[in-house]
PDB file of N, CA and C in Angstrom:
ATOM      1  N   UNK A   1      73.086  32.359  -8.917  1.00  0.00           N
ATOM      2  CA  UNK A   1      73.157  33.728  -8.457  1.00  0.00           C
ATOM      3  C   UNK A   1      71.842  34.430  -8.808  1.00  0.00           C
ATOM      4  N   UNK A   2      70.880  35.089  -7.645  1.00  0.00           N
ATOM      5  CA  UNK A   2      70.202  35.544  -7.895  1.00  0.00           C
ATOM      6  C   UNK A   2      70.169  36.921  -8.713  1.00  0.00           C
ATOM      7  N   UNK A   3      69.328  37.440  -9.664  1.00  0.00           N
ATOM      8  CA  UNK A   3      69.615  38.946 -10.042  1.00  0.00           C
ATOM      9  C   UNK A   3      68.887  40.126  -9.237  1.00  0.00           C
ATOM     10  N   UNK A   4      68.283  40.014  -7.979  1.00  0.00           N
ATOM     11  CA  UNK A   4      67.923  40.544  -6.916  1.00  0.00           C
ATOM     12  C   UNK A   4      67.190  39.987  -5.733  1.00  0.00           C
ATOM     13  N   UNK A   5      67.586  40.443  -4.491  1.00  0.00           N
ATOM     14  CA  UNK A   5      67.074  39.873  -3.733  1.00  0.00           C
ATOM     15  C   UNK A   5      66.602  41.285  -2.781  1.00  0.00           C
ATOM     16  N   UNK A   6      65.490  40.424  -1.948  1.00  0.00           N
ATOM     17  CA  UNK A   6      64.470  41.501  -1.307  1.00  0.00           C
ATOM     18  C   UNK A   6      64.526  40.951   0.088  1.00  0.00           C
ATOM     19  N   UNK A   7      65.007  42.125   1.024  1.00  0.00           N
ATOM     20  CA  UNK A   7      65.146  41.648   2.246  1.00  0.00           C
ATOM     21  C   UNK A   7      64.355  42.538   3.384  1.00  0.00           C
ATOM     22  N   UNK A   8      63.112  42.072   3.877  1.00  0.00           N
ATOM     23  CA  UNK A   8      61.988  42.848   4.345  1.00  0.00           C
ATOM     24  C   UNK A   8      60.778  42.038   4.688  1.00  0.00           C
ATOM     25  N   UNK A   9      59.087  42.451   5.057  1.00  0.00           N
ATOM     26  CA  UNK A   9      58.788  41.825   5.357  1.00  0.00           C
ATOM     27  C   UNK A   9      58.312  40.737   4.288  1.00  0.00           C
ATOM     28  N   UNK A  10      57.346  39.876   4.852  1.00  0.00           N
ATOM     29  CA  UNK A  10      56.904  38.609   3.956  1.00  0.00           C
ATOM     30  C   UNK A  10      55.537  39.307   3.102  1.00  0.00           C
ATOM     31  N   UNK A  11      55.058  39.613   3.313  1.00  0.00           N
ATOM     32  CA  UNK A  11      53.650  40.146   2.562  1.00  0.00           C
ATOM     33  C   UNK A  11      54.724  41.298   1.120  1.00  0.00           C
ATOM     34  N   UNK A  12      55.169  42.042   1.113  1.00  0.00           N
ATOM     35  CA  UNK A  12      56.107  42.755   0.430  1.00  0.00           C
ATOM     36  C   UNK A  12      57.109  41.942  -0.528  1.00  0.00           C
ATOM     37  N   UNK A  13      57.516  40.874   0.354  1.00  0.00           N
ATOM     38  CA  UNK A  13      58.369  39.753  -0.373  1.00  0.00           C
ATOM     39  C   UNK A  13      57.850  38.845  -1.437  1.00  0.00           C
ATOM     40  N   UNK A  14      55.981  39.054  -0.686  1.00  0.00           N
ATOM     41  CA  UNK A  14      55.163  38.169  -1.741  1.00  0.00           C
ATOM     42  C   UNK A  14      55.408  38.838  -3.360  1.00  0.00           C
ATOM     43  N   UNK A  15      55.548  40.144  -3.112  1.00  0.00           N
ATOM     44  CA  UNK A  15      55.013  40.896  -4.852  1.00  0.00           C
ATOM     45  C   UNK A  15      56.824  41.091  -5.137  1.00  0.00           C
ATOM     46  N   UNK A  16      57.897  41.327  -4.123  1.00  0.00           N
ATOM     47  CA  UNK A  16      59.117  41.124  -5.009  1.00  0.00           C
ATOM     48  C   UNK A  16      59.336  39.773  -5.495  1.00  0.00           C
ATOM     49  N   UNK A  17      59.044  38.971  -4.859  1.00  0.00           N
ATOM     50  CA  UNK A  17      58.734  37.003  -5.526  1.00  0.00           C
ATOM     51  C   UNK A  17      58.393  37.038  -6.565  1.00  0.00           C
ATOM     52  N   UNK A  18      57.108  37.817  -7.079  1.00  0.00           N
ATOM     53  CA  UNK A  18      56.560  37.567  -8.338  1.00  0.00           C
ATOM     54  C   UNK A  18      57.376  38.683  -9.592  1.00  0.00           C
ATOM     55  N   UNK A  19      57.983  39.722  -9.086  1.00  0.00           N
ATOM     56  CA  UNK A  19      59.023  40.300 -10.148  1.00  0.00           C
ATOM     57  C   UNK A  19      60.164  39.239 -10.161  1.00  0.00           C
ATOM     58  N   UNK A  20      60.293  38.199  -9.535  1.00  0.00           N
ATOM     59  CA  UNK A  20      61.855  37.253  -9.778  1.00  0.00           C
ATOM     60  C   UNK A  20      62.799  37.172  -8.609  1.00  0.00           C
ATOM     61  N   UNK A  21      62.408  38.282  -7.507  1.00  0.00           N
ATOM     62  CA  UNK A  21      63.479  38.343  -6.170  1.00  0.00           C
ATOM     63  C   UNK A  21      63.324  37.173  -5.476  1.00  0.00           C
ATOM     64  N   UNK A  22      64.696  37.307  -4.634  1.00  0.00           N
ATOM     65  CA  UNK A  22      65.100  36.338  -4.379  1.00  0.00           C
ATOM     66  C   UNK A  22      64.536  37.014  -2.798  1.00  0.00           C
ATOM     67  N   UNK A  23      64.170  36.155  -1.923  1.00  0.00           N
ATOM     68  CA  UNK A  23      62.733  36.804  -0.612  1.00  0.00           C
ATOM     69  C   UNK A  23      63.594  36.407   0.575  1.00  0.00           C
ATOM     70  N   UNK A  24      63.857  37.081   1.453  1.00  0.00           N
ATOM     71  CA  UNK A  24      64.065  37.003   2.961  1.00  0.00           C
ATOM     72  C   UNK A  24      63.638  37.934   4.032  1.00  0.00           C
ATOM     73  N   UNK A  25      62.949  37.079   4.945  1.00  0.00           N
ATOM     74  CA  UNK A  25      62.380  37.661   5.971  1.00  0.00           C
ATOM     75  C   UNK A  25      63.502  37.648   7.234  1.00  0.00           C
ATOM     76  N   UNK A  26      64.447  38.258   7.342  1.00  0.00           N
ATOM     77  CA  UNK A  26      65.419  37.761   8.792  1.00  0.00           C
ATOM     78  C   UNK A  26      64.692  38.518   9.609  1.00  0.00           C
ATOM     79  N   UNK A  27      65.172  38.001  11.057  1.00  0.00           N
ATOM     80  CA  UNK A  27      64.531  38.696  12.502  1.00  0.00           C
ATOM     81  C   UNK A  27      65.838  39.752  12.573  1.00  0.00           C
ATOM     82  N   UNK A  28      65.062  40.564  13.687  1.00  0.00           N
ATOM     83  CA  UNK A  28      66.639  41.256  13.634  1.00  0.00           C
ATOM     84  C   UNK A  28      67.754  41.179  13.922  1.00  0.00           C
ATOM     85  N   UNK A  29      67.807  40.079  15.101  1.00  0.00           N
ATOM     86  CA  UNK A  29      69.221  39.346  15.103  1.00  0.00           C
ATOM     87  C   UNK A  29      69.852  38.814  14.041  1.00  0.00           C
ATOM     88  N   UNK A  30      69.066  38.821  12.695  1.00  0.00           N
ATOM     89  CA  UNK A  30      69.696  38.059  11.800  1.00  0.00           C
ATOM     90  C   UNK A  30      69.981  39.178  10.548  1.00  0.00           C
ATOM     91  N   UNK A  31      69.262  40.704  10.539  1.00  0.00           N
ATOM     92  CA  UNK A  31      69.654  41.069   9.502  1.00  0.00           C
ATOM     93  C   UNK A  31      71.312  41.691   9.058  1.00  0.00           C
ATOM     94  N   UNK A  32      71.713  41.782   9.874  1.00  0.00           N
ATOM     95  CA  UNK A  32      73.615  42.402   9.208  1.00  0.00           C
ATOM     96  C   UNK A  32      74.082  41.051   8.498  1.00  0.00           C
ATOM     97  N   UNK A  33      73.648  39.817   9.117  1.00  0.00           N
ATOM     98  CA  UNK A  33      74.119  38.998   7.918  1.00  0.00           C
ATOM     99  C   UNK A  33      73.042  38.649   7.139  1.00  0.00           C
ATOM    100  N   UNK A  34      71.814  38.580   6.919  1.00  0.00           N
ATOM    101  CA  UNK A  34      71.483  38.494   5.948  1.00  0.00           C
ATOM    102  C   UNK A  34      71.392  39.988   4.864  1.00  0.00           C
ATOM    103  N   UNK A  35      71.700  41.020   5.201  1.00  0.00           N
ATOM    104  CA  UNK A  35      72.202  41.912   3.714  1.00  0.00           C
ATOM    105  C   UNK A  35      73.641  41.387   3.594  1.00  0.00           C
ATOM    106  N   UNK A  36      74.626  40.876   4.387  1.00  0.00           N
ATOM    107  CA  UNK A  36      75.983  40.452   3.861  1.00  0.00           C
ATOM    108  C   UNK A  36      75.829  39.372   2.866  1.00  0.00           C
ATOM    109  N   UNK A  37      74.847  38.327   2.980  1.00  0.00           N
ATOM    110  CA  UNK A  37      74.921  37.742   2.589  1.00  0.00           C
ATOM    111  C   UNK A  37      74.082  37.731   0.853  1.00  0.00           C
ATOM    112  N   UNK A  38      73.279  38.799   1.243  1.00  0.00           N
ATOM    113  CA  UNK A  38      72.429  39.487  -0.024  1.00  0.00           C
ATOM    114  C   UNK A  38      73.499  39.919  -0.694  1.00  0.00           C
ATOM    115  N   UNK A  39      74.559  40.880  -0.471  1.00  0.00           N
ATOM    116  CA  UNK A  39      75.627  41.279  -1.424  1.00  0.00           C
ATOM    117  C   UNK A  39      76.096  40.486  -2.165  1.00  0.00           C
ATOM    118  N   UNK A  40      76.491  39.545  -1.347  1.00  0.00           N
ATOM    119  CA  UNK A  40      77.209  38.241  -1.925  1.00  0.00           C
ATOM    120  C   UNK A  40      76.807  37.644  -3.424  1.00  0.00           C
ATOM    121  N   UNK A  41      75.008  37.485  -3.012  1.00  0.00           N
ATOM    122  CA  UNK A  41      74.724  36.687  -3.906  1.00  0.00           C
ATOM    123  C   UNK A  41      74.038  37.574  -5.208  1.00  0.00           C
ATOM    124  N   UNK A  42      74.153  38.994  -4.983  1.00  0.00           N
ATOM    125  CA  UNK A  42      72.911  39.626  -6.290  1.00  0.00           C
ATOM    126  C   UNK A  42      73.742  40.942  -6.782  1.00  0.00           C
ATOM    127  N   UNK A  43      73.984  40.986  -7.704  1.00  0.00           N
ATOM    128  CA  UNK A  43      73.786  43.000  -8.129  1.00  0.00           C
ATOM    129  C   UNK A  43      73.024  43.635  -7.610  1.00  0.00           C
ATOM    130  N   UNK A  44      71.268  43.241  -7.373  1.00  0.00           N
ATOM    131  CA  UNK A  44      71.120  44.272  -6.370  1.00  0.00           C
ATOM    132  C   UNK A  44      69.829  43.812  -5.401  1.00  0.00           C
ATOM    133  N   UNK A  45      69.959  44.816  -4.320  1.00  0.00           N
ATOM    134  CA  UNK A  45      69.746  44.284  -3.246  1.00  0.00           C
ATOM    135  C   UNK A  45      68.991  45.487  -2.752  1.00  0.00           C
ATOM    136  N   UNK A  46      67.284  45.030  -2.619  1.00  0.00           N
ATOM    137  CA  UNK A  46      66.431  45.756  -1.826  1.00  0.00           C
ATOM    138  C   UNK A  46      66.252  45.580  -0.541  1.00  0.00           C
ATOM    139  N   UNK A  47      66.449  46.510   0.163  1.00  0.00           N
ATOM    140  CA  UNK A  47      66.290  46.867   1.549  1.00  0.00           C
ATOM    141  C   UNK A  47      65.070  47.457   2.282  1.00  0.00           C
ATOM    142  N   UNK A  48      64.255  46.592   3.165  1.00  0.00           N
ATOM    143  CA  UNK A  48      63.092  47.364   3.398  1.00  0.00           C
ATOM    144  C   UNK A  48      63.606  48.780   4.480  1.00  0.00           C
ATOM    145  N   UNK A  49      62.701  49.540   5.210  1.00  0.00           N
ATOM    146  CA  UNK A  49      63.451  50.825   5.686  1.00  0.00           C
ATOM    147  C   UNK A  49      62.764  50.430   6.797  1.00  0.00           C
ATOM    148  N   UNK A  50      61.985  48.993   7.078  1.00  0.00           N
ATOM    149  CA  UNK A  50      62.079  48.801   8.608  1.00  0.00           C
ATOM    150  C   UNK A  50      62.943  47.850   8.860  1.00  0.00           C
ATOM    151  N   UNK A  51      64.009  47.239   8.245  1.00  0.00           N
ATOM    152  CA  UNK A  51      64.748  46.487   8.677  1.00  0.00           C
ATOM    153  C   UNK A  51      65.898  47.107   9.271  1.00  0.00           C
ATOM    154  N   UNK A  52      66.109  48.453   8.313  1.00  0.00           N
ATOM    155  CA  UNK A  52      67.261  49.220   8.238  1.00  0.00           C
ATOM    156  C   UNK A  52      68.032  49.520   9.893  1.00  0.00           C
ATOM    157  N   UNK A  53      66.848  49.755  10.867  1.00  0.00           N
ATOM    158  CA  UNK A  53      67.119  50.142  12.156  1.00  0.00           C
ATOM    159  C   UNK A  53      67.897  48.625  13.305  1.00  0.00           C
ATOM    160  N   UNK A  54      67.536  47.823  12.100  1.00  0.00           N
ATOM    161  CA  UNK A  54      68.283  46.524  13.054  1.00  0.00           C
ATOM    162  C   UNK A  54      69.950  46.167  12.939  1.00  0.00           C
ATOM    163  N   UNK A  55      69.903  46.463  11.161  1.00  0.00           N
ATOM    164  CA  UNK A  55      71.747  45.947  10.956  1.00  0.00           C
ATOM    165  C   UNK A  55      72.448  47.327  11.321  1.00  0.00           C
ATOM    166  N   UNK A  56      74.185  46.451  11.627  1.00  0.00           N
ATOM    167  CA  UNK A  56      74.646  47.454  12.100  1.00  0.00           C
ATOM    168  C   UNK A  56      74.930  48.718  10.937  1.00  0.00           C
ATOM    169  N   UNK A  57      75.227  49.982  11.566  1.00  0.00           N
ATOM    170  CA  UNK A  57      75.366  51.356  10.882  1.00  0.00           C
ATOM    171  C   UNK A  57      76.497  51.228  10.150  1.00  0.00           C
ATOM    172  N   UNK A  58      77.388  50.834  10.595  1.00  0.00           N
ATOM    173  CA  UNK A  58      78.904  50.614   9.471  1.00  0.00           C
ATOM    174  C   UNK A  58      78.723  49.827   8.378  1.00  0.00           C
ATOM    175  N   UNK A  59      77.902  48.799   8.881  1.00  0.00           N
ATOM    176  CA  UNK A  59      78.305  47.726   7.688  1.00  0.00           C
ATOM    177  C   UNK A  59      76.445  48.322   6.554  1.00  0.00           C
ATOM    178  N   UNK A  60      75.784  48.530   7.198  1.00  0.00           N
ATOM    179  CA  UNK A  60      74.733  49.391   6.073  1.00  0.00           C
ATOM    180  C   UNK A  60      74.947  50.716   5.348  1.00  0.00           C
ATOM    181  N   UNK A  61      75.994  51.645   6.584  1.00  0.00           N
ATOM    182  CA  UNK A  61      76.796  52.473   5.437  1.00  0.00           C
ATOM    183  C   UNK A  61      77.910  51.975   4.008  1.00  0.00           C
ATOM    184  N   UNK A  62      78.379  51.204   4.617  1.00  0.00           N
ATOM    185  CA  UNK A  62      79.307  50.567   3.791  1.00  0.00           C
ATOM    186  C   UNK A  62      78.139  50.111   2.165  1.00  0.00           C
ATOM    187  N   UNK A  63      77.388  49.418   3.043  1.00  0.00           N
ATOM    188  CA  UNK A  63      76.996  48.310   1.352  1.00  0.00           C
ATOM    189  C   UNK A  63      75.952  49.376   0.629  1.00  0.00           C
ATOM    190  N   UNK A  64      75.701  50.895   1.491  1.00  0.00           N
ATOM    191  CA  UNK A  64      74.952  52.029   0.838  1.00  0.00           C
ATOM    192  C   UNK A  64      75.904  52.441  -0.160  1.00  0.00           C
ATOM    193  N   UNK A  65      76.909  52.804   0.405  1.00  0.00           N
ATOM    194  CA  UNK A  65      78.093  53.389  -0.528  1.00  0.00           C
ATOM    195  C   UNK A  65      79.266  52.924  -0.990  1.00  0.00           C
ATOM    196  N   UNK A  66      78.480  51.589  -1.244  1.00  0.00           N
ATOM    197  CA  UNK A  66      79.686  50.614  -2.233  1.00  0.00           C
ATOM    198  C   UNK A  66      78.873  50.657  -3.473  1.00  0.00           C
ATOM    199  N   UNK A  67      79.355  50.957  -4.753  1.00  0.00           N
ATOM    200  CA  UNK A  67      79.284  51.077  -5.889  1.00  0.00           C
ATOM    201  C   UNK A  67      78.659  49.592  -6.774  1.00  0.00           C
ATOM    202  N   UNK A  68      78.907  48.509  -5.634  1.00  0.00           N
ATOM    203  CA  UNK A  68      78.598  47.095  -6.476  1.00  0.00           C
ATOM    204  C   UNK A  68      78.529  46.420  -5.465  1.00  0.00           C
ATOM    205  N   UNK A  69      77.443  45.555  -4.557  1.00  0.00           N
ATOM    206  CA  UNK A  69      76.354  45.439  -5.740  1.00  0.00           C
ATOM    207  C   UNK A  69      75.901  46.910  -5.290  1.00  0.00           C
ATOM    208  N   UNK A  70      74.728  46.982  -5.963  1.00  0.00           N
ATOM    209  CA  UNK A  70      73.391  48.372  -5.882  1.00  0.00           C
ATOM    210  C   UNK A  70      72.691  48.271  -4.630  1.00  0.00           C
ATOM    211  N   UNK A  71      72.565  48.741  -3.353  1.00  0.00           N
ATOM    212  CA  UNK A  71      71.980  48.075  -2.277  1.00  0.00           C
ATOM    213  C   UNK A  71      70.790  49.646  -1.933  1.00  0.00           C
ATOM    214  N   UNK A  72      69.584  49.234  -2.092  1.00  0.00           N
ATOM    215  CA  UNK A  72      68.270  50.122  -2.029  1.00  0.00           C
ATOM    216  C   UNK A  72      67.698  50.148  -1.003  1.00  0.00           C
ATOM    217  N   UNK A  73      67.189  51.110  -0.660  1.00  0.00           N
ATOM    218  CA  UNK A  73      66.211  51.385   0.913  1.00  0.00           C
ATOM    219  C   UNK A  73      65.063  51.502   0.230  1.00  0.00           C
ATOM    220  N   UNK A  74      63.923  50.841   0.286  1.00  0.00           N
ATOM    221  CA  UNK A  74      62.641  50.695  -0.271  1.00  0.00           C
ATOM    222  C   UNK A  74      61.700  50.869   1.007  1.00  0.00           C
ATOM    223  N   UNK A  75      60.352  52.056   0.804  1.00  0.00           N
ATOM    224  CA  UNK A  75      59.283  52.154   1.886  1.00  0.00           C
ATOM    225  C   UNK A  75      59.147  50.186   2.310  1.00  0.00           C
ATOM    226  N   UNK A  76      58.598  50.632   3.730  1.00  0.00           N
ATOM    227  CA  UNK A  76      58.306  49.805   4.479  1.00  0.00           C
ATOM    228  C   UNK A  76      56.710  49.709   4.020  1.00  0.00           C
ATOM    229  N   UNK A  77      55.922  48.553   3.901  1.00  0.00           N
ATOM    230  CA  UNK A  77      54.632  48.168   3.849  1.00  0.00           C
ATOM    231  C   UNK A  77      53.364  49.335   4.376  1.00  0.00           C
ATOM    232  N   UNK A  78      53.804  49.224   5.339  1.00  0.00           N
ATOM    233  CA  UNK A  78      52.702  50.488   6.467  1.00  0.00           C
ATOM    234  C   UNK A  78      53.793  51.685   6.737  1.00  0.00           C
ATOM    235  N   UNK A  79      54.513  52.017   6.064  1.00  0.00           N
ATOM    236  CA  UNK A  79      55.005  52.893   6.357  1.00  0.00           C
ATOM    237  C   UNK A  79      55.766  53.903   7.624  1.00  0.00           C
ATOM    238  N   UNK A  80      55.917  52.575   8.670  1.00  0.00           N
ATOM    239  CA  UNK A  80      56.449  53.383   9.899  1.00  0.00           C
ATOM    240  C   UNK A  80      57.801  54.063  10.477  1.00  0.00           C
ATOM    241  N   UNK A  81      58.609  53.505   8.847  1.00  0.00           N
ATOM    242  CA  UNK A  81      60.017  54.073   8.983  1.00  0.00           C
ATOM    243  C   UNK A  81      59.881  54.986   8.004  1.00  0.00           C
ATOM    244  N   UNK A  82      60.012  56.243   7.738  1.00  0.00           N
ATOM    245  CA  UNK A  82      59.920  56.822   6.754  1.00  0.00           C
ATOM    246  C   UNK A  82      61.375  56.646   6.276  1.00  0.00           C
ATOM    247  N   UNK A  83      61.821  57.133   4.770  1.00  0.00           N
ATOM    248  CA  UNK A  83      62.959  56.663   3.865  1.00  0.00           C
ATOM    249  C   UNK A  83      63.405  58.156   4.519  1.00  0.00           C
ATOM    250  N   UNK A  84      64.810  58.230   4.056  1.00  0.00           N
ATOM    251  CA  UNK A  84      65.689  59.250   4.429  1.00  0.00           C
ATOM    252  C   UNK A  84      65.556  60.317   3.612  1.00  0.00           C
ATOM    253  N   UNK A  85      65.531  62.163   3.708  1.00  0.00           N
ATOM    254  CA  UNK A  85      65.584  62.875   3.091  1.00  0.00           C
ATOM    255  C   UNK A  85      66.584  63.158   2.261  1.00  0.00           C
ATOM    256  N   UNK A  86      66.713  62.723   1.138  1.00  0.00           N
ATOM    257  CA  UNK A  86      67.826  62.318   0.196  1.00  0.00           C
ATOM    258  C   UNK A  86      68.038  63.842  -0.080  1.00  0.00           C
ATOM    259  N   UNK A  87      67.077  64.928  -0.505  1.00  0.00           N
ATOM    260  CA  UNK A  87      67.542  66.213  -0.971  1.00  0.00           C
ATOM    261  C   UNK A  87      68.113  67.106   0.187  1.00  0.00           C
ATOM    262  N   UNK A  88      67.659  66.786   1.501  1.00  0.00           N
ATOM    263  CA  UNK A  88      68.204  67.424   2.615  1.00  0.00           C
ATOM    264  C   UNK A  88      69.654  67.053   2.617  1.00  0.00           C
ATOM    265  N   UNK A  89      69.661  65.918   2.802  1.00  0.00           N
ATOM    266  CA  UNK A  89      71.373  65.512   3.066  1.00  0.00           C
ATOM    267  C   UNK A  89      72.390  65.965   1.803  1.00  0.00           C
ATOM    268  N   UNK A  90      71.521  66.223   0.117  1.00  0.00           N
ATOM    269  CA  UNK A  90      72.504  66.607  -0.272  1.00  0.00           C
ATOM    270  C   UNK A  90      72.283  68.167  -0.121  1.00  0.00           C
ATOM    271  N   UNK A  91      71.711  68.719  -0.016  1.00  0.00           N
ATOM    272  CA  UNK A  91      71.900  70.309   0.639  1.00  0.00           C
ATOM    273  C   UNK A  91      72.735  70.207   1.417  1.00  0.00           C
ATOM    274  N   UNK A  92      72.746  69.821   2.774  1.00  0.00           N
ATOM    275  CA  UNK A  92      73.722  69.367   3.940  1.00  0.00           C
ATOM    276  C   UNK A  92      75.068  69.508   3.377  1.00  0.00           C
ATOM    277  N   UNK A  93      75.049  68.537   2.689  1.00  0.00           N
ATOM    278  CA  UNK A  93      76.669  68.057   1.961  1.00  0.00           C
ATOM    279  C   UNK A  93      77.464  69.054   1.009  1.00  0.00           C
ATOM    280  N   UNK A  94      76.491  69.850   0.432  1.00  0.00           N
ATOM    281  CA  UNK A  94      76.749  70.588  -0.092  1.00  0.00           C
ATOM    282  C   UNK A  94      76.899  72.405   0.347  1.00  0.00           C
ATOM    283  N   UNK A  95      76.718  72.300   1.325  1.00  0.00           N
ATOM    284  CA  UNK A  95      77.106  73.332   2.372  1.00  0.00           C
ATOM    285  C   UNK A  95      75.781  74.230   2.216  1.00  0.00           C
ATOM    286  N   UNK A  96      75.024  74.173   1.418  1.00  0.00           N
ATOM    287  CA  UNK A  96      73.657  74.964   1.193  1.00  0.00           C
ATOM    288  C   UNK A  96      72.768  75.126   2.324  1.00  0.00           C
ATOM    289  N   UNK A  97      72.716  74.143   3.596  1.00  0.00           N
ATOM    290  CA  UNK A  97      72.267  74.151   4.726  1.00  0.00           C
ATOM    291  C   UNK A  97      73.086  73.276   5.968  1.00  0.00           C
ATOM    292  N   UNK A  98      72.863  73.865   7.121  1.00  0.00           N
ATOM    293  CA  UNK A  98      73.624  73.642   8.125  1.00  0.00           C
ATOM    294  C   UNK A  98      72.981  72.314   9.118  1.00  0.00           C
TER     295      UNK A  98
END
């Protein structure tokens, strides 16, 4: 059992490799099962934020807001997906903005 795995591109995968991750490059036909299969095998599980637009929305909401394993949205290399406004949405949520 790995103790994290990094699912994104290969140049990115090179430097999570050398912290100990466990490295996958899927195409996008392949990423909803390869984060299923990332759950499976790690506590936690980095997510690049250009893969994010390929697996499906249920099952990436789901393994966002499942408590175990830890599943992370990490910048993309070149940056062309930007990460989600985490303080907006909790304003949002919190009725502070519409």
């Amino acid at each position: 059992m790995a103790a994290l795995v990094y699912l994104g591109d290969e140049v990115s995968g090179a430097g999570w490799r050398l912290a100990g991750a466990a490295v996958s490059d899927p195409s996008a036909d392949e990423a909803t099962a390869a984060l299923e299969a990332a759950r499976a095998q790690a506590p936690l599980v980095l997510l690049s934020a250009a893969l994010t637009p390929a697996i499906d929305a249920g099952v990436l909401h789901d393994a966002l807001a499942a408590p175990s394993p830890l599943v992370l949205v990490v910048p993309d290399l070149h940056g062309r997906v930007p990460l989600p406004d985490l303080a907006a949405r909790l304003r949002a949520q919190l009725g502070l903005e519409a």
